[in-house]
PDB file of N, CA and C in Angstrom:
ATOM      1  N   UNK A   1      72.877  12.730  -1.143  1.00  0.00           N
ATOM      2  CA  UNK A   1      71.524  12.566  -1.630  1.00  0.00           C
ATOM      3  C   UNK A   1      70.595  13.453  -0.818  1.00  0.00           C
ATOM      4  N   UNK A   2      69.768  14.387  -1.337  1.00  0.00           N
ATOM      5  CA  UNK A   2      69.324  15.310  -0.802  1.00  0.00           C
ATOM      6  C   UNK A   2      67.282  14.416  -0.357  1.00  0.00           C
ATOM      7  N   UNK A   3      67.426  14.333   1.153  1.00  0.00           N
ATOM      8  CA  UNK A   3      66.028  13.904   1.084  1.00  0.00           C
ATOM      9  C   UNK A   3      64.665  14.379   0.978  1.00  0.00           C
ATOM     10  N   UNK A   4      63.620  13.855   0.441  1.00  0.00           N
ATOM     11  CA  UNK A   4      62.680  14.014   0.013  1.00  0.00           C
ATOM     12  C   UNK A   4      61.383  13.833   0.640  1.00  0.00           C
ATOM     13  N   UNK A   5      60.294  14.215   0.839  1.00  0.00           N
ATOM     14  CA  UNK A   5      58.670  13.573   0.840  1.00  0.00           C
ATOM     15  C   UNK A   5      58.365  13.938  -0.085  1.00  0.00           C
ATOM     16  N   UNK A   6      56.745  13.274  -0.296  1.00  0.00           N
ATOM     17  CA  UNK A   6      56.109  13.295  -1.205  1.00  0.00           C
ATOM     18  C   UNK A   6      56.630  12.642  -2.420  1.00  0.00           C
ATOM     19  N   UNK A   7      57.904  12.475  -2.519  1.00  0.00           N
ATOM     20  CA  UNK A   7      57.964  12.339  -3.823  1.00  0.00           C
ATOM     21  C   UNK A   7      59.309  10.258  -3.593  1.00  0.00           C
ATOM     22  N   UNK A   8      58.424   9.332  -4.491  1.00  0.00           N
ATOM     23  CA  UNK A   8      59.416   8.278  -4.685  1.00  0.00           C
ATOM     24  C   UNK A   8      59.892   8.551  -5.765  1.00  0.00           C
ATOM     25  N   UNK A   9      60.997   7.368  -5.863  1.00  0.00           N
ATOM     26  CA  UNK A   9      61.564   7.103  -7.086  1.00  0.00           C
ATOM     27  C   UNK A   9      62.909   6.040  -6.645  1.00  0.00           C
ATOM     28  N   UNK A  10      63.413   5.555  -7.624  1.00  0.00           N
ATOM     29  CA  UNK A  10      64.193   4.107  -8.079  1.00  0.00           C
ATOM     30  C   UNK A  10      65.566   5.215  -7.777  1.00  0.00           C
ATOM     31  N   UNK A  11      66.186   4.177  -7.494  1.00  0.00           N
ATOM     32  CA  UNK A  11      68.086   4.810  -7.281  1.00  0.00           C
ATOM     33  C   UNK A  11      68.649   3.721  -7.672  1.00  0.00           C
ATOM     34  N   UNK A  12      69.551   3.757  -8.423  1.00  0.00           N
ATOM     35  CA  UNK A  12      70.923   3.123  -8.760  1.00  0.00           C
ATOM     36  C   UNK A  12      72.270   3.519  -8.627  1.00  0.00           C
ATOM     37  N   UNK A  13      72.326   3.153  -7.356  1.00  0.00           N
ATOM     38  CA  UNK A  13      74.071   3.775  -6.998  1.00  0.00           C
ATOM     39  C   UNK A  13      75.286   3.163  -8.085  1.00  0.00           C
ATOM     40  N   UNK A  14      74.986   2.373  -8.714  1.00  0.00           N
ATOM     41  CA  UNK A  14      75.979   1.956  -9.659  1.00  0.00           C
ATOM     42  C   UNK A  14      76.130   2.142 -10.687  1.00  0.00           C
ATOM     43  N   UNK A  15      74.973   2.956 -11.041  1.00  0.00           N
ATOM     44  CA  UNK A  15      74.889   3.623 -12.367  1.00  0.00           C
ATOM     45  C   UNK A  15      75.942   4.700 -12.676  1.00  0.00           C
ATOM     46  N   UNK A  16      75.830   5.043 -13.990  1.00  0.00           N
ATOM     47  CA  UNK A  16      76.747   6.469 -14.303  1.00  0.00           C
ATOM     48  C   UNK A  16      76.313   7.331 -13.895  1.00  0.00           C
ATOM     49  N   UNK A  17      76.805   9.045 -13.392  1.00  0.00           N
ATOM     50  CA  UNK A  17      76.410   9.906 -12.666  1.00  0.00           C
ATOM     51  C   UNK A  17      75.222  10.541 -14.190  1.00  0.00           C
ATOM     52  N   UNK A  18      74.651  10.663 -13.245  1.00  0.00           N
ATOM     53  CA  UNK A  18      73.163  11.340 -14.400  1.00  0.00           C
ATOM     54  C   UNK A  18      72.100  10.349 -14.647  1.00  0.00           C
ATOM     55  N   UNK A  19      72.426   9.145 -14.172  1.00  0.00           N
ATOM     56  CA  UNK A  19      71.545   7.856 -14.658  1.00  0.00           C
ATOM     57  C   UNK A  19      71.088   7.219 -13.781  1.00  0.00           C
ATOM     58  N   UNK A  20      71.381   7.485 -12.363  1.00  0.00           N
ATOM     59  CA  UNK A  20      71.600   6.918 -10.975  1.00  0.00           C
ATOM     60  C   UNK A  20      69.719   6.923 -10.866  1.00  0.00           C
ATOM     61  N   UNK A  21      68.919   8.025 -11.212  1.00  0.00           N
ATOM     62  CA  UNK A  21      67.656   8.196 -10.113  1.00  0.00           C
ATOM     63  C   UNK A  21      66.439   8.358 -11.460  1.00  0.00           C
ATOM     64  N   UNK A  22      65.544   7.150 -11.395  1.00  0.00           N
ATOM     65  CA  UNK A  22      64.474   7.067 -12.576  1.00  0.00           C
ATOM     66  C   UNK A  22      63.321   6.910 -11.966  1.00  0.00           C
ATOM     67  N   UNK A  23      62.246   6.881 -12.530  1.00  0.00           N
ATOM     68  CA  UNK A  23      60.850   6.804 -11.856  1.00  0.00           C
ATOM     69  C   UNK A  23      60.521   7.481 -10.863  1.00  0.00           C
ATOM     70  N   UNK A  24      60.771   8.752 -11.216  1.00  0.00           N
ATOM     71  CA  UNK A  24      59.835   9.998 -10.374  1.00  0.00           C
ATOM     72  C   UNK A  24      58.060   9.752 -10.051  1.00  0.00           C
ATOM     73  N   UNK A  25      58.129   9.676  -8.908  1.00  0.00           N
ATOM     74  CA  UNK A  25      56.769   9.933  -8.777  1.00  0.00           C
ATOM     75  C   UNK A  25      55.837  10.866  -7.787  1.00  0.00           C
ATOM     76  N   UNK A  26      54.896  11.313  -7.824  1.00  0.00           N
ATOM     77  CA  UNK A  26      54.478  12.058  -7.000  1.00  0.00           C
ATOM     78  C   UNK A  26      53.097  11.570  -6.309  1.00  0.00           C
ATOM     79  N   UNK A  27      52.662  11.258  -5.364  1.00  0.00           N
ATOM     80  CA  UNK A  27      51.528  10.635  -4.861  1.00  0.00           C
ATOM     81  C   UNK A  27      51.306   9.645  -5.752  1.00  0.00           C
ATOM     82  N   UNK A  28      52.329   8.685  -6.143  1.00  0.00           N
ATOM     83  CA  UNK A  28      52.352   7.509  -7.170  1.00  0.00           C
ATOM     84  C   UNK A  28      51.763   8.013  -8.336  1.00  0.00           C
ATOM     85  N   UNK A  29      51.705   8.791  -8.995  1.00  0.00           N
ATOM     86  CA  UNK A  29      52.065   9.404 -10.455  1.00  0.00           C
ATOM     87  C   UNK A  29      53.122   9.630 -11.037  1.00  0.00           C
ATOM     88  N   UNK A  30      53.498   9.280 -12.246  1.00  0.00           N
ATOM     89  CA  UNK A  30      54.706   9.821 -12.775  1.00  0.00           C
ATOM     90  C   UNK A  30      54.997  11.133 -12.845  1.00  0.00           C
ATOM     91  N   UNK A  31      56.272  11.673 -12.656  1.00  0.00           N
ATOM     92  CA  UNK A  31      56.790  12.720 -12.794  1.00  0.00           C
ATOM     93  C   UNK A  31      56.335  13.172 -14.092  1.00  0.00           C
ATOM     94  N   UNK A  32      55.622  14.577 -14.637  1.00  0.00           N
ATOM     95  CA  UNK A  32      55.248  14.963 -15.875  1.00  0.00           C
ATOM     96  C   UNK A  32      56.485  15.966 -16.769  1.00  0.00           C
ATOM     97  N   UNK A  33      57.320  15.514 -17.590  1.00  0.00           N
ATOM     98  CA  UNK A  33      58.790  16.309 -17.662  1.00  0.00           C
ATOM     99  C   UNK A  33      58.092  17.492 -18.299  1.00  0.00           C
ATOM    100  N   UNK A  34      56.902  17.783 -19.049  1.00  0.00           N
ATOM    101  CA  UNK A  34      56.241  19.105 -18.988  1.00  0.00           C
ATOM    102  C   UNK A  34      55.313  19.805 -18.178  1.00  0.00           C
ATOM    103  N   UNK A  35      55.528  19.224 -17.241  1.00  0.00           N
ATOM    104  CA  UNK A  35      54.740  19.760 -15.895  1.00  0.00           C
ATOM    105  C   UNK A  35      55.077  21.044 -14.591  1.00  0.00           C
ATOM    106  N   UNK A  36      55.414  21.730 -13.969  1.00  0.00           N
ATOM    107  CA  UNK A  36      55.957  22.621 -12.738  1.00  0.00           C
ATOM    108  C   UNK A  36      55.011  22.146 -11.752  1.00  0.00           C
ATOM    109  N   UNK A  37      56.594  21.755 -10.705  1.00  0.00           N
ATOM    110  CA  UNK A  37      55.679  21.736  -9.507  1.00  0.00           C
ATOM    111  C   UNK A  37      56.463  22.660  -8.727  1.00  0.00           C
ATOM    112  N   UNK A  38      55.914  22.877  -7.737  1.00  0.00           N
ATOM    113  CA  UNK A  38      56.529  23.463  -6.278  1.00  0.00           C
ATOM    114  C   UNK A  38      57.039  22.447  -5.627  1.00  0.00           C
ATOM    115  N   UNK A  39      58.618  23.244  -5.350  1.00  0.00           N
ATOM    116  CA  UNK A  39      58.783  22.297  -4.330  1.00  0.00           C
ATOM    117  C   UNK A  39      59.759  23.498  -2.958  1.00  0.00           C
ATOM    118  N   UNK A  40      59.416  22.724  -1.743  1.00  0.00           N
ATOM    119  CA  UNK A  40      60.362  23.513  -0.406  1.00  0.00           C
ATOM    120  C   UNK A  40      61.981  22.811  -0.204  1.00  0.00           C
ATOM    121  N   UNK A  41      62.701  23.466   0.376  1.00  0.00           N
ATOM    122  CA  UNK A  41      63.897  22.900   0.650  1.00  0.00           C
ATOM    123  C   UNK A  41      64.053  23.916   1.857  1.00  0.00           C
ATOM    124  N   UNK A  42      65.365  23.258   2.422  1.00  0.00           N
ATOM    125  CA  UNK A  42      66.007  23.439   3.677  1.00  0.00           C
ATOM    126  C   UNK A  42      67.111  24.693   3.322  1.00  0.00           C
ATOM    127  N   UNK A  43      67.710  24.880   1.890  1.00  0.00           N
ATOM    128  CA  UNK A  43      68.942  25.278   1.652  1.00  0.00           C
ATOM    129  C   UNK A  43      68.812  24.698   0.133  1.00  0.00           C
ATOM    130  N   UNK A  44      69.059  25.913  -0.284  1.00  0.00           N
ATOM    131  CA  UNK A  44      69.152  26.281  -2.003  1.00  0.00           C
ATOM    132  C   UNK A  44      70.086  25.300  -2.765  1.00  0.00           C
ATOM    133  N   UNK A  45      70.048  24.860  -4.069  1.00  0.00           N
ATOM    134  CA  UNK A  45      70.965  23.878  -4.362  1.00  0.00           C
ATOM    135  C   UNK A  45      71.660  24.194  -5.315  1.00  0.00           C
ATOM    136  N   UNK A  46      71.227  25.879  -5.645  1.00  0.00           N
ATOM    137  CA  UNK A  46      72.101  26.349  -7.241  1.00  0.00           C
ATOM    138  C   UNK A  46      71.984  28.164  -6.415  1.00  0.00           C
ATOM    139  N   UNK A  47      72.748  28.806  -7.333  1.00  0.00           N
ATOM    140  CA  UNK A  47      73.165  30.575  -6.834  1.00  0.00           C
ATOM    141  C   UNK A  47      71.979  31.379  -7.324  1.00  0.00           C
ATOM    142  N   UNK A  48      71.868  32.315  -6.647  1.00  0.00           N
ATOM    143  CA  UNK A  48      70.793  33.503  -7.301  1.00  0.00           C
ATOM    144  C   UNK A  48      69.397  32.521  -6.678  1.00  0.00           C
ATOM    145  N   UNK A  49      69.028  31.981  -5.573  1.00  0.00           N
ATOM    146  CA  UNK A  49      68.213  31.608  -5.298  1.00  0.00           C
ATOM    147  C   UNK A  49      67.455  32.378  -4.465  1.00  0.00           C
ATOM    148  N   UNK A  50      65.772  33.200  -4.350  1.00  0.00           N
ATOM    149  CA  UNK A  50      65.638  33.943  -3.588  1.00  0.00           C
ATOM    150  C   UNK A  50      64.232  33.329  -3.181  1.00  0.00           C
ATOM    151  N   UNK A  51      63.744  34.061  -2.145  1.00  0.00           N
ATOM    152  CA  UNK A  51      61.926  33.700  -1.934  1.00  0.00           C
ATOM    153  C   UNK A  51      61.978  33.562  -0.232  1.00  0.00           C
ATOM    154  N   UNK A  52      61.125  33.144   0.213  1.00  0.00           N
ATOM    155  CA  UNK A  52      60.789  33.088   1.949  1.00  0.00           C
ATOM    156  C   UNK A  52      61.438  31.971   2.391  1.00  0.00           C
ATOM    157  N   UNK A  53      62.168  31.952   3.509  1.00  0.00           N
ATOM    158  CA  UNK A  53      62.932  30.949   3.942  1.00  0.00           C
ATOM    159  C   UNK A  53      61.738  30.297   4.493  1.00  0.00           C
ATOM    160  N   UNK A  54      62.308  28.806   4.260  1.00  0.00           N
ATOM    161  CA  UNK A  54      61.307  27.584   4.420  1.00  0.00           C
ATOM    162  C   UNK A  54      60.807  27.372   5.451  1.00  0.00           C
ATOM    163  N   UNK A  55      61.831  28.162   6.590  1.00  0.00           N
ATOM    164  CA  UNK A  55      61.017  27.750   8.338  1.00  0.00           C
ATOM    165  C   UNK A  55      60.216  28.715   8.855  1.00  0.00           C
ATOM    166  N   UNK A  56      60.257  29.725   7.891  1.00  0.00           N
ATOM    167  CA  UNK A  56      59.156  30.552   8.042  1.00  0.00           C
ATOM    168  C   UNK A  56      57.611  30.267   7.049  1.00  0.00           C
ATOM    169  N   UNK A  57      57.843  29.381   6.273  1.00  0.00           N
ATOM    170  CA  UNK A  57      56.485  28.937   5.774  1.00  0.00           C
ATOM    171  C   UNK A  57      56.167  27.845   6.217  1.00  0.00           C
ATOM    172  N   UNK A  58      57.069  27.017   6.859  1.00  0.00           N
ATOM    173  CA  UNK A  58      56.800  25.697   7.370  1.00  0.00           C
ATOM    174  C   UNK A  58      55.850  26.583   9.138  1.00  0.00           C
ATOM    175  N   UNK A  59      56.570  26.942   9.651  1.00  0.00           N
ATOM    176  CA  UNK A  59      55.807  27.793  11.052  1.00  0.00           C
ATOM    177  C   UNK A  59      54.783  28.154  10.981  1.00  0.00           C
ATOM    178  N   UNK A  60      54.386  28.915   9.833  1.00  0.00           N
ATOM    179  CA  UNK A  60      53.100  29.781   9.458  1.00  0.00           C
ATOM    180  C   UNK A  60      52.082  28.757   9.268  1.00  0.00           C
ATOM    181  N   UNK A  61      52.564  27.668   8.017  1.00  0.00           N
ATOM    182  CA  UNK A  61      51.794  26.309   7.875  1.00  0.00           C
ATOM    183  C   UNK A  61      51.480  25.535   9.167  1.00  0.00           C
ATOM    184  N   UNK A  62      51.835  25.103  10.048  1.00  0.00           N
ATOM    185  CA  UNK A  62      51.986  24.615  11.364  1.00  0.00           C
ATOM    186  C   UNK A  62      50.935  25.055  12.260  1.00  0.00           C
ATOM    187  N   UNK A  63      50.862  26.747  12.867  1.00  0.00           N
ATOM    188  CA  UNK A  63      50.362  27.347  13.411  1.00  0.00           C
ATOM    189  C   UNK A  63      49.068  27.296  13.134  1.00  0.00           C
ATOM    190  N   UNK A  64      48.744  27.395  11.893  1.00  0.00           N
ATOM    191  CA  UNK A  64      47.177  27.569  10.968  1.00  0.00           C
ATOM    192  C   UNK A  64      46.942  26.394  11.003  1.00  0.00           C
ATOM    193  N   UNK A  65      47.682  24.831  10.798  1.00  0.00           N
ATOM    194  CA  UNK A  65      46.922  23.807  10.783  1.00  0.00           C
ATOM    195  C   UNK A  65      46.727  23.152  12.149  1.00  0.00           C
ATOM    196  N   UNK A  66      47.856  23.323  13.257  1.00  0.00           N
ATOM    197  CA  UNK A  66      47.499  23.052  14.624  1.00  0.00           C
ATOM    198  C   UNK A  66      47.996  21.466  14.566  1.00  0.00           C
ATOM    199  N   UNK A  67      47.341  20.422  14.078  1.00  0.00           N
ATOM    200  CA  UNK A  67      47.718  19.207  14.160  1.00  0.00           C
ATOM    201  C   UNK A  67      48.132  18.614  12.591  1.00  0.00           C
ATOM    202  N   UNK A  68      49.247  18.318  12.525  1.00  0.00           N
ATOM    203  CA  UNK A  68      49.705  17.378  11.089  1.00  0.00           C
ATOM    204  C   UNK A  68      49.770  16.068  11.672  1.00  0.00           C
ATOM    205  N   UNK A  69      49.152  15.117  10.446  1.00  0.00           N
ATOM    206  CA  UNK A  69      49.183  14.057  10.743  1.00  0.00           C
ATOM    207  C   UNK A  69      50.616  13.152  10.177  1.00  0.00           C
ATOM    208  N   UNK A  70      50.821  12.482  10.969  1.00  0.00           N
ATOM    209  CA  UNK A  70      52.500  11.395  10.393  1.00  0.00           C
ATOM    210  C   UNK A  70      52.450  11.174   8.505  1.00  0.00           C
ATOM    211  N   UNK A  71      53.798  10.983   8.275  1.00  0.00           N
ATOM    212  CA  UNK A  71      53.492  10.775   6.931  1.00  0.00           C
ATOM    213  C   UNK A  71      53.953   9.588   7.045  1.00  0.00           C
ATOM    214  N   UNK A  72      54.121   8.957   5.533  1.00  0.00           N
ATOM    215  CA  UNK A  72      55.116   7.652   5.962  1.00  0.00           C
ATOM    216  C   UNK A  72      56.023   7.559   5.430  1.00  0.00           C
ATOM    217  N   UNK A  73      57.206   7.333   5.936  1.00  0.00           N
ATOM    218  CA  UNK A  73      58.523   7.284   5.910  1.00  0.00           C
ATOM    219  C   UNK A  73      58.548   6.416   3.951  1.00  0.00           C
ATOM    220  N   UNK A  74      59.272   7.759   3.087  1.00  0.00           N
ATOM    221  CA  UNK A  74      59.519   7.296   1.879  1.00  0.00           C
ATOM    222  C   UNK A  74      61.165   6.688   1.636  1.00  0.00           C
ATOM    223  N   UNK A  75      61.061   5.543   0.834  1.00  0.00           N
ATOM    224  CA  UNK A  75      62.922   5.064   0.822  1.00  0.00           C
ATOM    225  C   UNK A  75      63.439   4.709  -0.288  1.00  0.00           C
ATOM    226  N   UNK A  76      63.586   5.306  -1.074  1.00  0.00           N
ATOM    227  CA  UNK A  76      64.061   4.387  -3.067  1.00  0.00           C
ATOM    228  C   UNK A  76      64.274   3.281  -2.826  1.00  0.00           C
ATOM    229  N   UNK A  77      63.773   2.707  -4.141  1.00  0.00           N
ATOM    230  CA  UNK A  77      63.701   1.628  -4.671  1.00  0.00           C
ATOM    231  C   UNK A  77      64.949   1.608  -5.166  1.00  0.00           C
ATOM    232  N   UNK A  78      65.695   0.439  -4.300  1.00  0.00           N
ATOM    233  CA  UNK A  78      67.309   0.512  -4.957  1.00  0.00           C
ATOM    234  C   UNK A  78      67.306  -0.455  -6.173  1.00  0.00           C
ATOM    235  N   UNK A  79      68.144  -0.573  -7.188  1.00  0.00           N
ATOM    236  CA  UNK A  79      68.388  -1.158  -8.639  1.00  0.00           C
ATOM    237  C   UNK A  79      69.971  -1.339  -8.204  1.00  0.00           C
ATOM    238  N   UNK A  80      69.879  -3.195  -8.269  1.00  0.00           N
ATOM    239  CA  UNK A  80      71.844  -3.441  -8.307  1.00  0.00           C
ATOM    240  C   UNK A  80      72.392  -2.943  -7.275  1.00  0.00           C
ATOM    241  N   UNK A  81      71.729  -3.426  -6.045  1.00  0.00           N
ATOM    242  CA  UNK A  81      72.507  -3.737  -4.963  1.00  0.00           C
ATOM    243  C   UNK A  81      72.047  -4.930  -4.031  1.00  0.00           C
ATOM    244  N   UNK A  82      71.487  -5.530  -4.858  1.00  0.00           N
ATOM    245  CA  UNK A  82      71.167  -7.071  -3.533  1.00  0.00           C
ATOM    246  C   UNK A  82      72.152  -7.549  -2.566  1.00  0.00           C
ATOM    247  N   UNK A  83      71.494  -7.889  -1.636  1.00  0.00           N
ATOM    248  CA  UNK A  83      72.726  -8.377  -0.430  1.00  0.00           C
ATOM    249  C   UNK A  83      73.490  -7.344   0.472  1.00  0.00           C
ATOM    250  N   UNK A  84      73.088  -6.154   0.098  1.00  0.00           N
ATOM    251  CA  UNK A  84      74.205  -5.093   0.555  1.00  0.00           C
ATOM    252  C   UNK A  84      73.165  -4.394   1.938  1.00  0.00           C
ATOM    253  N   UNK A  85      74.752  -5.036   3.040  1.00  0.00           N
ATOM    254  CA  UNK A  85      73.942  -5.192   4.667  1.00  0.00           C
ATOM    255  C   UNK A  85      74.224  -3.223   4.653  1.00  0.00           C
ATOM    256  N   UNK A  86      74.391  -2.411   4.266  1.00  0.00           N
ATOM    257  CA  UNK A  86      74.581  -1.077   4.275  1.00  0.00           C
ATOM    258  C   UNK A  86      72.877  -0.496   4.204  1.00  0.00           C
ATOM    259  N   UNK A  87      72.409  -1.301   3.310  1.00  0.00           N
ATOM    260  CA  UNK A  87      70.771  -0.717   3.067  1.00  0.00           C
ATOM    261  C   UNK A  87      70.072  -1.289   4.064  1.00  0.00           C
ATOM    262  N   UNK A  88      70.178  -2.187   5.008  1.00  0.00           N
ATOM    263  CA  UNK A  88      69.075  -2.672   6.021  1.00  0.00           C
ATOM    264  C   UNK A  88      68.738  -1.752   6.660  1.00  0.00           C
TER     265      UNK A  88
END
């Protein structure tokens, strides 16, 4: 599971593969399926991926803002797993 900020959403590990992750949201808005957003990563997740590596825009971002403030720790909303001491 590749992690995220900014963005929640619902997980169902017991679901069928493709069905597992619903309720996208973004600053508690729904995900818009005709919408583009930007997003950063650590490491590309498909081939032919090109653009500025992320720790060089994350540095640049950093430097210019001087102080970031904490975010808060985001965690899916699990579906069909009650009881399970693995998620505490």
């Amino acid at each position: 599971m590749v992690r995220v900020a900014g963005l929640s959403y619902a997980l169902a590990p017991g679901a069928r593969m493709g069905s597992r992750i619903s309720d996208l949201r973004v600053k508690g808005e729904p995900l818009e399926g005709t919408k583009r957003y930007k997003v950063a990563g650590w490491a590309p997740v498909g081939e032919g991926i090109t653009g500025e590596p992320i720790w060089d825009v994350v540095s640049r971002h950093l430097r210019a803002v001087k102080t970031v403030p904490p975010l808060a720790a985001s965690r899916p909303r699990f579906i069909g797993v009650k009881d399970n001491p693995g998620l505490e």
